[in-house]
N, C-alpha and C. Protein backbone atom coordinates (compact mmCIF):
# COMPACT_ATOMS: atom_id res chain seq x y z
N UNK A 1 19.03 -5.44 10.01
CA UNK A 1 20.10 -4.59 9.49
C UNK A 1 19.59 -3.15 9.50
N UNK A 2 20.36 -2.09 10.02
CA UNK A 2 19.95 -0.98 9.98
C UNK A 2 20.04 0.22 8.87
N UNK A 3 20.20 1.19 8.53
CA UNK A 3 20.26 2.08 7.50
C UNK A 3 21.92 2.41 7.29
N UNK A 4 22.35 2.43 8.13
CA UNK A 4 23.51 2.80 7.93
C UNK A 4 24.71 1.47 7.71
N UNK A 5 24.25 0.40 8.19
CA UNK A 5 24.93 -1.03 7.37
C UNK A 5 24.37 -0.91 5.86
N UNK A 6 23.26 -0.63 5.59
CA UNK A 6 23.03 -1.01 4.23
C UNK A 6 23.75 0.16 3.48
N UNK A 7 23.88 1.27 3.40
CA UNK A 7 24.46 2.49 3.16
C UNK A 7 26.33 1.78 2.91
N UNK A 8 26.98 1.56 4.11
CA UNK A 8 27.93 1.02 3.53
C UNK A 8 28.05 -0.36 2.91
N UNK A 9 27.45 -1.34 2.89
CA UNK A 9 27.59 -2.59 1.98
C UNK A 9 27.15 -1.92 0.58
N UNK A 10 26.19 -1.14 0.43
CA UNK A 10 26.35 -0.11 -0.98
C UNK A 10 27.20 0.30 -1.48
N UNK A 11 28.16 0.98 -0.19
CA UNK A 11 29.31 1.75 -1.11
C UNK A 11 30.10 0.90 -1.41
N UNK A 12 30.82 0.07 -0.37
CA UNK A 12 31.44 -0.53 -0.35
C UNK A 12 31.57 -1.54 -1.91
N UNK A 13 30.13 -2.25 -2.15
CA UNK A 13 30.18 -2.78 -3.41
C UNK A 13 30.53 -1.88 -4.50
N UNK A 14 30.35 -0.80 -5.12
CA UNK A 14 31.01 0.18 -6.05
C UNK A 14 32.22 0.45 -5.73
N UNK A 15 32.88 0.22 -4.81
CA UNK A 15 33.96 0.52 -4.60
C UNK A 15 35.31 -0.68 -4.39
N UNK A 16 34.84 -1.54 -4.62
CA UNK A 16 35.75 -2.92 -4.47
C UNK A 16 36.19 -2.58 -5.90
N UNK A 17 37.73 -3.21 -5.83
CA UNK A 17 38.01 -3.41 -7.89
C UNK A 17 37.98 -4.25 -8.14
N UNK A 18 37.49 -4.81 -9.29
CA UNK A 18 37.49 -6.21 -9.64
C UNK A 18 38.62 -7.10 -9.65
N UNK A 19 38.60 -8.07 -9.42
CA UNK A 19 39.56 -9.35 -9.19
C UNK A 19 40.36 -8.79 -10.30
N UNK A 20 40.97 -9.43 -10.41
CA UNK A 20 42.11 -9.86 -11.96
C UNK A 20 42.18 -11.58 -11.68
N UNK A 21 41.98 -11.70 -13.20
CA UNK A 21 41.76 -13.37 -12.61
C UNK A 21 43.37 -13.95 -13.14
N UNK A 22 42.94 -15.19 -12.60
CA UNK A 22 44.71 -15.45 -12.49
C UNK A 22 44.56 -17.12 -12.32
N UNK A 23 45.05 -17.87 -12.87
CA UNK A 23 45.00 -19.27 -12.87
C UNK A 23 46.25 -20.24 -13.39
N UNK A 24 46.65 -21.36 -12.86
CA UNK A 24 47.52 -22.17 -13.50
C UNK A 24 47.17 -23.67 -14.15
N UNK A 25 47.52 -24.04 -14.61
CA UNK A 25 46.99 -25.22 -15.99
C UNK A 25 47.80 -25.63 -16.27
N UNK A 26 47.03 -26.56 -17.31
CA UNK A 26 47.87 -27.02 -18.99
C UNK A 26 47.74 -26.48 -19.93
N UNK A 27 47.97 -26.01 -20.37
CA UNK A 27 48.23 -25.12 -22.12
C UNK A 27 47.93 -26.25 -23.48
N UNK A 28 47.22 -26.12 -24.09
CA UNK A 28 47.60 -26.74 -25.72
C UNK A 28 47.79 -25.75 -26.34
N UNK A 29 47.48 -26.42 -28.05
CA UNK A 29 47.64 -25.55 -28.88
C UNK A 29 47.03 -25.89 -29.98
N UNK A 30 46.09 -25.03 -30.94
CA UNK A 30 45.51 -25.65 -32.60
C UNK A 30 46.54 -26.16 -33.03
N UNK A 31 45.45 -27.25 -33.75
CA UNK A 31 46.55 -27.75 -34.95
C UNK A 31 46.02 -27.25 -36.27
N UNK A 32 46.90 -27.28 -37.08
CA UNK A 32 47.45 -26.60 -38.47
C UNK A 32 46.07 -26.72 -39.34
N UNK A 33 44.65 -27.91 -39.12
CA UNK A 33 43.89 -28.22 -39.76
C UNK A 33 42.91 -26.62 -39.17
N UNK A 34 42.92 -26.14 -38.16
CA UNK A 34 42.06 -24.78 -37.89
C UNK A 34 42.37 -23.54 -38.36
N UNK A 35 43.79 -23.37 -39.26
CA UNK A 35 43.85 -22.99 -39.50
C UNK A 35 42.60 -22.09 -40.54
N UNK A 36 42.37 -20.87 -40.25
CA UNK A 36 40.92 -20.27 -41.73
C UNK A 36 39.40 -20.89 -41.20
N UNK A 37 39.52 -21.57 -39.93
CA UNK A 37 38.31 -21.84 -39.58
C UNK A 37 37.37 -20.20 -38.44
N UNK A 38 36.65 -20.58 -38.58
CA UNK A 38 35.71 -19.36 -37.64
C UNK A 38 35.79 -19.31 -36.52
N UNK A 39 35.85 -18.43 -35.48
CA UNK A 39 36.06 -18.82 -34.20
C UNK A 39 34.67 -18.65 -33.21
N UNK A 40 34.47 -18.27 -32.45
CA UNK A 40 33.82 -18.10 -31.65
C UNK A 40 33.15 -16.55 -31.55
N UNK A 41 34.41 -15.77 -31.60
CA UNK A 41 33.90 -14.42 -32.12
C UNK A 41 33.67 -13.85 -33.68
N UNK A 42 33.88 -14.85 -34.15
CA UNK A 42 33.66 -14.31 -35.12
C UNK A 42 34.37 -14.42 -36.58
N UNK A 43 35.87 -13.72 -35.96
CA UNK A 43 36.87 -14.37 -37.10
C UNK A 43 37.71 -14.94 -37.07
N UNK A 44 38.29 -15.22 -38.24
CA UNK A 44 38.82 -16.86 -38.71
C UNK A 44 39.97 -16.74 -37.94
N UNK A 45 39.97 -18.36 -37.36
CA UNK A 45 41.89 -18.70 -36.70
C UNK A 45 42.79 -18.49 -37.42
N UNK A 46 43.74 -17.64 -37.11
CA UNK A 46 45.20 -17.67 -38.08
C UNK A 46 46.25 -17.64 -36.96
N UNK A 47 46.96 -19.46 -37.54
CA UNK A 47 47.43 -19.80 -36.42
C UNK A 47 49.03 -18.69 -36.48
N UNK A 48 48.96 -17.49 -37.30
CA UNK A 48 50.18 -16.58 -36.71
C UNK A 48 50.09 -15.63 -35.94
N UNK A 49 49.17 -15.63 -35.44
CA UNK A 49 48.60 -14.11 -34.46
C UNK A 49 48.55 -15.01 -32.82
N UNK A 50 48.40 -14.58 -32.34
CA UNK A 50 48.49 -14.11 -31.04
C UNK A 50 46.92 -14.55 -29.98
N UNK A 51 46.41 -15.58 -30.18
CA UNK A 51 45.46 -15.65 -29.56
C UNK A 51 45.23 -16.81 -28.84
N UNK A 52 43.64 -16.79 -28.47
CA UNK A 52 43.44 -18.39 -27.67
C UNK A 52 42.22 -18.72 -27.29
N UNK A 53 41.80 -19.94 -27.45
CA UNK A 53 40.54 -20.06 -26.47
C UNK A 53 40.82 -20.50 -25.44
N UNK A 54 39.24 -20.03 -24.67
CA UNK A 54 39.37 -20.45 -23.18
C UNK A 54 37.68 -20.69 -22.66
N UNK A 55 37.63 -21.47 -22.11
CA UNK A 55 35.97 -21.69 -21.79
C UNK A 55 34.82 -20.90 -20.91
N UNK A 56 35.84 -19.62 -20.04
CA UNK A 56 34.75 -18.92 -19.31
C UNK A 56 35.44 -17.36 -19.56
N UNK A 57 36.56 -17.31 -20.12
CA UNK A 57 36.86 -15.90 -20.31
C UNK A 57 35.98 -15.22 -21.23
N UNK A 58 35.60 -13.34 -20.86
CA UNK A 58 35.02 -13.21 -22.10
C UNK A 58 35.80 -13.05 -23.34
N UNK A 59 35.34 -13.12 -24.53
CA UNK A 59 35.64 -12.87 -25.95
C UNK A 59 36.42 -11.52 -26.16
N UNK A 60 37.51 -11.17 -26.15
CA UNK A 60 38.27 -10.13 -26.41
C UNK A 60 39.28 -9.59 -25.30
N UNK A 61 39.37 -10.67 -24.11
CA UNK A 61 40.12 -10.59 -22.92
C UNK A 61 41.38 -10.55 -23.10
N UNK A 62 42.18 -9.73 -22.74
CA UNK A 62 43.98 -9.94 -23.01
C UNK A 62 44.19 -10.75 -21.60
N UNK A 63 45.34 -12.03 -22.05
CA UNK A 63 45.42 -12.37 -21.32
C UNK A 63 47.54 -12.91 -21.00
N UNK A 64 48.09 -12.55 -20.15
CA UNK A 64 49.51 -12.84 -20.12
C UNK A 64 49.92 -14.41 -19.78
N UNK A 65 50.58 -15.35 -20.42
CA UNK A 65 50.49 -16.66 -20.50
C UNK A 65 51.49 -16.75 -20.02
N UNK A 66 52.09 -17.63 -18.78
CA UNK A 66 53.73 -17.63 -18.84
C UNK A 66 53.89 -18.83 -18.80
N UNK A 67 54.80 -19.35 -19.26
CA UNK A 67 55.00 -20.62 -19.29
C UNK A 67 56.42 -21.21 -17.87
N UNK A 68 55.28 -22.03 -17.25
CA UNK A 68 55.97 -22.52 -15.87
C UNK A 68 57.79 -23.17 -15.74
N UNK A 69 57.68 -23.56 -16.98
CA UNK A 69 59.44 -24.30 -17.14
C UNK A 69 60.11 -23.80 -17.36
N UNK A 70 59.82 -22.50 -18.38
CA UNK A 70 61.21 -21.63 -18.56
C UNK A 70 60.93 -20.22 -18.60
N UNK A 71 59.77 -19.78 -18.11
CA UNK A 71 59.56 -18.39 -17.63
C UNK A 71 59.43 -17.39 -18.94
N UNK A 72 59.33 -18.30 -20.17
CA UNK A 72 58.19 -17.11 -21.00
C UNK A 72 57.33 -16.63 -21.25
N UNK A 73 56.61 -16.08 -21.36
CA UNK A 73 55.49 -15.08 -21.18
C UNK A 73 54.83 -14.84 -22.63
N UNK A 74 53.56 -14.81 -23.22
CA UNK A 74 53.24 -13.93 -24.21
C UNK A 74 51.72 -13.30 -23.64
N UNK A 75 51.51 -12.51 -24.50
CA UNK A 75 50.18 -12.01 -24.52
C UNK A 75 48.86 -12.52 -26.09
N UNK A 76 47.78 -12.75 -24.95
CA UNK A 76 47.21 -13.64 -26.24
C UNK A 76 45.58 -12.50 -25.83
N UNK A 77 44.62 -13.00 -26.97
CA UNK A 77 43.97 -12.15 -26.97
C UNK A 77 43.17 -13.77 -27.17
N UNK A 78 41.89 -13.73 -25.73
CA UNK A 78 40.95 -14.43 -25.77
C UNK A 78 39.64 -14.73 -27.65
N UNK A 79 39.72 -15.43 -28.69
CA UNK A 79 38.97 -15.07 -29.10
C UNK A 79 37.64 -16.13 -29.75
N UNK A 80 37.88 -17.60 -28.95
CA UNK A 80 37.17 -18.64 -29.24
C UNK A 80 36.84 -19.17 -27.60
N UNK A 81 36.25 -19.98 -28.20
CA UNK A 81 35.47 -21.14 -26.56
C UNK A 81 36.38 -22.30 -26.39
N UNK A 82 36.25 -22.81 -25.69
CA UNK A 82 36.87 -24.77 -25.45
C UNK A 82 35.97 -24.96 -24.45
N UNK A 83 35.62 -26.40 -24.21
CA UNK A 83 34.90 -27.18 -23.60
C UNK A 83 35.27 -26.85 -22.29
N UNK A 84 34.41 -26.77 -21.37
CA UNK A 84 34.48 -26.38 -19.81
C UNK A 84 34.84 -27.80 -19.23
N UNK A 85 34.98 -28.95 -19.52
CA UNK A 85 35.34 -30.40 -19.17
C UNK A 85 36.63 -30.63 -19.67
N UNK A 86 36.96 -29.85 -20.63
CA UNK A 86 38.35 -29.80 -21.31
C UNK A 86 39.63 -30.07 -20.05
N UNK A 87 40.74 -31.00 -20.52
CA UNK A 87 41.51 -30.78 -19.27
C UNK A 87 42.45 -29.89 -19.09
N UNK A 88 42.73 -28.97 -20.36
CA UNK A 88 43.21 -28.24 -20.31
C UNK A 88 43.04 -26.63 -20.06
N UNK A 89 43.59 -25.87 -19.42
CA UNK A 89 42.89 -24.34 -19.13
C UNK A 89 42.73 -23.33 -20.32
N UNK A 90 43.95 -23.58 -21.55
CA UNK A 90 43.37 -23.06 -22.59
C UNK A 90 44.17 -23.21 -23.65
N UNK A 91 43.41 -22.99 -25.20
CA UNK A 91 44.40 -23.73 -25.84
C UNK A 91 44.57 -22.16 -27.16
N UNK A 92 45.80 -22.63 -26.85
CA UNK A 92 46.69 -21.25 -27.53
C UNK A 92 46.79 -21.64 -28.89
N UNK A 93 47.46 -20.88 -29.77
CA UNK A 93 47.26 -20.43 -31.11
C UNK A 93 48.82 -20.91 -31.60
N UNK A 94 49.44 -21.18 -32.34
CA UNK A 94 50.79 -21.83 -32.84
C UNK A 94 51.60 -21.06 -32.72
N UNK A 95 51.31 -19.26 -32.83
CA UNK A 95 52.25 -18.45 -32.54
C UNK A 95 52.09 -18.58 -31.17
N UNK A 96 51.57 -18.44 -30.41
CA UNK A 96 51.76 -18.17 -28.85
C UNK A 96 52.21 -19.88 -28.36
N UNK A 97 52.21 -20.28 -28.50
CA UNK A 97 52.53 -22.13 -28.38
C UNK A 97 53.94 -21.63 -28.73
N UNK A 98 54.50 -21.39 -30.13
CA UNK A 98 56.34 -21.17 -30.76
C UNK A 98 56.74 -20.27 -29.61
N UNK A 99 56.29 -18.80 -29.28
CA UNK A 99 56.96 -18.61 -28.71
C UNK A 99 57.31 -18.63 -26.88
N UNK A 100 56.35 -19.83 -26.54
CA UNK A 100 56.44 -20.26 -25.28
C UNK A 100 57.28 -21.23 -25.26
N UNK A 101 57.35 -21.90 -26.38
CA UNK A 101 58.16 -23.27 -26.80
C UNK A 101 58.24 -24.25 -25.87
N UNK A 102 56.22 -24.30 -26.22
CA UNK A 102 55.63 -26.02 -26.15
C UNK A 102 55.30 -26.34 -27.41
N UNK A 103 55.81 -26.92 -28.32
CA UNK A 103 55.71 -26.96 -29.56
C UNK A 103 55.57 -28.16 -29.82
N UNK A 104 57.19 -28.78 -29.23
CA UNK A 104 57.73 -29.43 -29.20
C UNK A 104 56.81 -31.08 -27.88
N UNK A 105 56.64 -30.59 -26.84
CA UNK A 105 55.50 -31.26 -25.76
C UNK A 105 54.52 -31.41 -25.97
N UNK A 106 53.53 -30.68 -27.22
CA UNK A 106 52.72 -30.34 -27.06
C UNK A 106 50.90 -29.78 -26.65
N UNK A 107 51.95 -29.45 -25.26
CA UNK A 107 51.08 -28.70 -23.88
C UNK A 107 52.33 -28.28 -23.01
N UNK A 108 51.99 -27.44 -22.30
CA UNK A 108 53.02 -26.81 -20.78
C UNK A 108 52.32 -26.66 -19.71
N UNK A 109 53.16 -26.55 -18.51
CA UNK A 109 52.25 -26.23 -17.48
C UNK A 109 52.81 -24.69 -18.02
N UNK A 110 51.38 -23.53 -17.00
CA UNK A 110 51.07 -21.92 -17.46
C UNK A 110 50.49 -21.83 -16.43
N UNK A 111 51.06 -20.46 -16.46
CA UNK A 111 49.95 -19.59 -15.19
C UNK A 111 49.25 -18.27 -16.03
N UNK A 112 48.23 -18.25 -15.95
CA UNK A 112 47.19 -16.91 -16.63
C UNK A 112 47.21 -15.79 -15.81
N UNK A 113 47.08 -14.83 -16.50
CA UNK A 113 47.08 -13.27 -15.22
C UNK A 113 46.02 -12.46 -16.52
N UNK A 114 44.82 -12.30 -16.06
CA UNK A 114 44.63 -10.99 -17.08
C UNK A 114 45.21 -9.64 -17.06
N UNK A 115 45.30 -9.06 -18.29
CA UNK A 115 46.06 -7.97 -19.04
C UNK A 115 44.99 -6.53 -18.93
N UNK A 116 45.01 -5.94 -18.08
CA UNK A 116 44.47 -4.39 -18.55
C UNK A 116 44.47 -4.35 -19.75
N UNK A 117 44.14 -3.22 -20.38
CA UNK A 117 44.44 -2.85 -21.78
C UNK A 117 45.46 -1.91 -21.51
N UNK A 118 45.69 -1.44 -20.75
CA UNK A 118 46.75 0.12 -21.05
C UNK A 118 48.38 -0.81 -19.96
N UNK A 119 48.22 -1.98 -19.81
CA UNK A 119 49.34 -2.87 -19.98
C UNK A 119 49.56 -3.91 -21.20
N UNK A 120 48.80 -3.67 -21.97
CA UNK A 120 48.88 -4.64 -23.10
C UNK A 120 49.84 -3.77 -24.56
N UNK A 121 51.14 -3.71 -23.81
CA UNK A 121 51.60 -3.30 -25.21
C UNK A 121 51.91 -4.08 -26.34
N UNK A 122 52.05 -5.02 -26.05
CA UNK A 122 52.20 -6.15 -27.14
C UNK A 122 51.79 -6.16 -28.15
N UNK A 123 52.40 -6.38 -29.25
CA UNK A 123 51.84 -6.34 -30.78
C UNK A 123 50.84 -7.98 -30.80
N UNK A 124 50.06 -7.71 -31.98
CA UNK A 124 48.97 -9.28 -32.37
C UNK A 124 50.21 -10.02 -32.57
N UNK A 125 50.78 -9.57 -33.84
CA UNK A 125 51.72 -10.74 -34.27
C UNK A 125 53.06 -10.41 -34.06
N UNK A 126 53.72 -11.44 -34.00
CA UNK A 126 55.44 -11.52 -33.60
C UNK A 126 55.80 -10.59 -34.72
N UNK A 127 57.10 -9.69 -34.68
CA UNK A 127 57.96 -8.99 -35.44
C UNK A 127 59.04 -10.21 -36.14
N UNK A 128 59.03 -10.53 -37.56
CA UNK A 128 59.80 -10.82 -38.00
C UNK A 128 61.29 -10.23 -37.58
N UNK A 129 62.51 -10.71 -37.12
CA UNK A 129 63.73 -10.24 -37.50
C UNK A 129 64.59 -11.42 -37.38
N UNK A 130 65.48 -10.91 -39.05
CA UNK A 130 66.26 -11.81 -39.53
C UNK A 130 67.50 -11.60 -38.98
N UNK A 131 68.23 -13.11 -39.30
CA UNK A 131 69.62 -12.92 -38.24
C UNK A 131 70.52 -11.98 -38.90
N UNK A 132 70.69 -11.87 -40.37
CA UNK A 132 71.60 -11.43 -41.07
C UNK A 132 71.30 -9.72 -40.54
N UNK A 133 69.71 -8.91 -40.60
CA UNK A 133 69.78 -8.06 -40.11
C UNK A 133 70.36 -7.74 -38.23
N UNK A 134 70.36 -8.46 -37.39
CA UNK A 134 70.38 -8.82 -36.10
C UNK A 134 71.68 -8.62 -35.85
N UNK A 135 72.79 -9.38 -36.98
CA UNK A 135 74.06 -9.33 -36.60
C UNK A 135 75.23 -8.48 -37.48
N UNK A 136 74.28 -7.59 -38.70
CA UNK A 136 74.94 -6.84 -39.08
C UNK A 136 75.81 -5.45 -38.66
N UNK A 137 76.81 -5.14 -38.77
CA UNK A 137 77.68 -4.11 -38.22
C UNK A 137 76.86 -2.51 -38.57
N UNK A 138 76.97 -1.94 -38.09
CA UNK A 138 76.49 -0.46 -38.74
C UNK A 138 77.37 0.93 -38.70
């Protein structure tokens, strides 16, 4: 190899952008007993927020979940492990499970896309709104 191949396989490597990883699965979800338990990073599961484990993502990864049957989507924030033998690709949190609505199955098929941060507008937790406010006149 000469000087000027190695010169560009140099640049070239600084200059590739990284993948965005992207995968399709099965989805679960905690059950109600993990609730207040510790996670992986650190702090405790609260199954109303917005999160998930996953076995090779890192710890604090946004990640967009859509769910294959009826095309909803949330954003979850990587923040525990699951078993790399696990058959499932990752197991979501009760809010992100409600509002994919596998609740009810519980598992879906999903496709994963990671989330930039400056596409992650999404709030942690769902916005309460009540119907009575929803359908009031003004």
């Amino acid at each position: 190899m000469n000087i000027c191949s190695l010169i560009l396989v140099f640049l070239f490597s600084f200059y590739n952008a990284p993948a965005t990883y992207t995968a399709d699965g099965k989805a679960s979800y905690y059950s109600d007993r993990m609730h207040g338990q510790r996670t992986s990073s650190g702090e405790r599961y609260d199954k109303t927020k917005l999160t998930a484990a996953h076995a090779t993502l890192p710890l604090n990864t946004k990640v967009r979940v859509t769910n294959l049957n009826n095309g909803k989507s949330v954003i979850v924030k990587i923040n525990d492990r699951m078993s790399r033998r696990s058959h499932t690709l990752i197991d979501l949190s009760k809010a992100a499970a409600k509002e994919l609505d596998i609740i009810r199955a519980g598992y879906g098929r999903v496709r994963l896309k990671e989330v930039k941060k400056e596409e992650a507008e999404q709030q942690d937790k769902p916005l309460a709104v009540s119907e009575t406010a929803a359908t009031s006149p003004k």
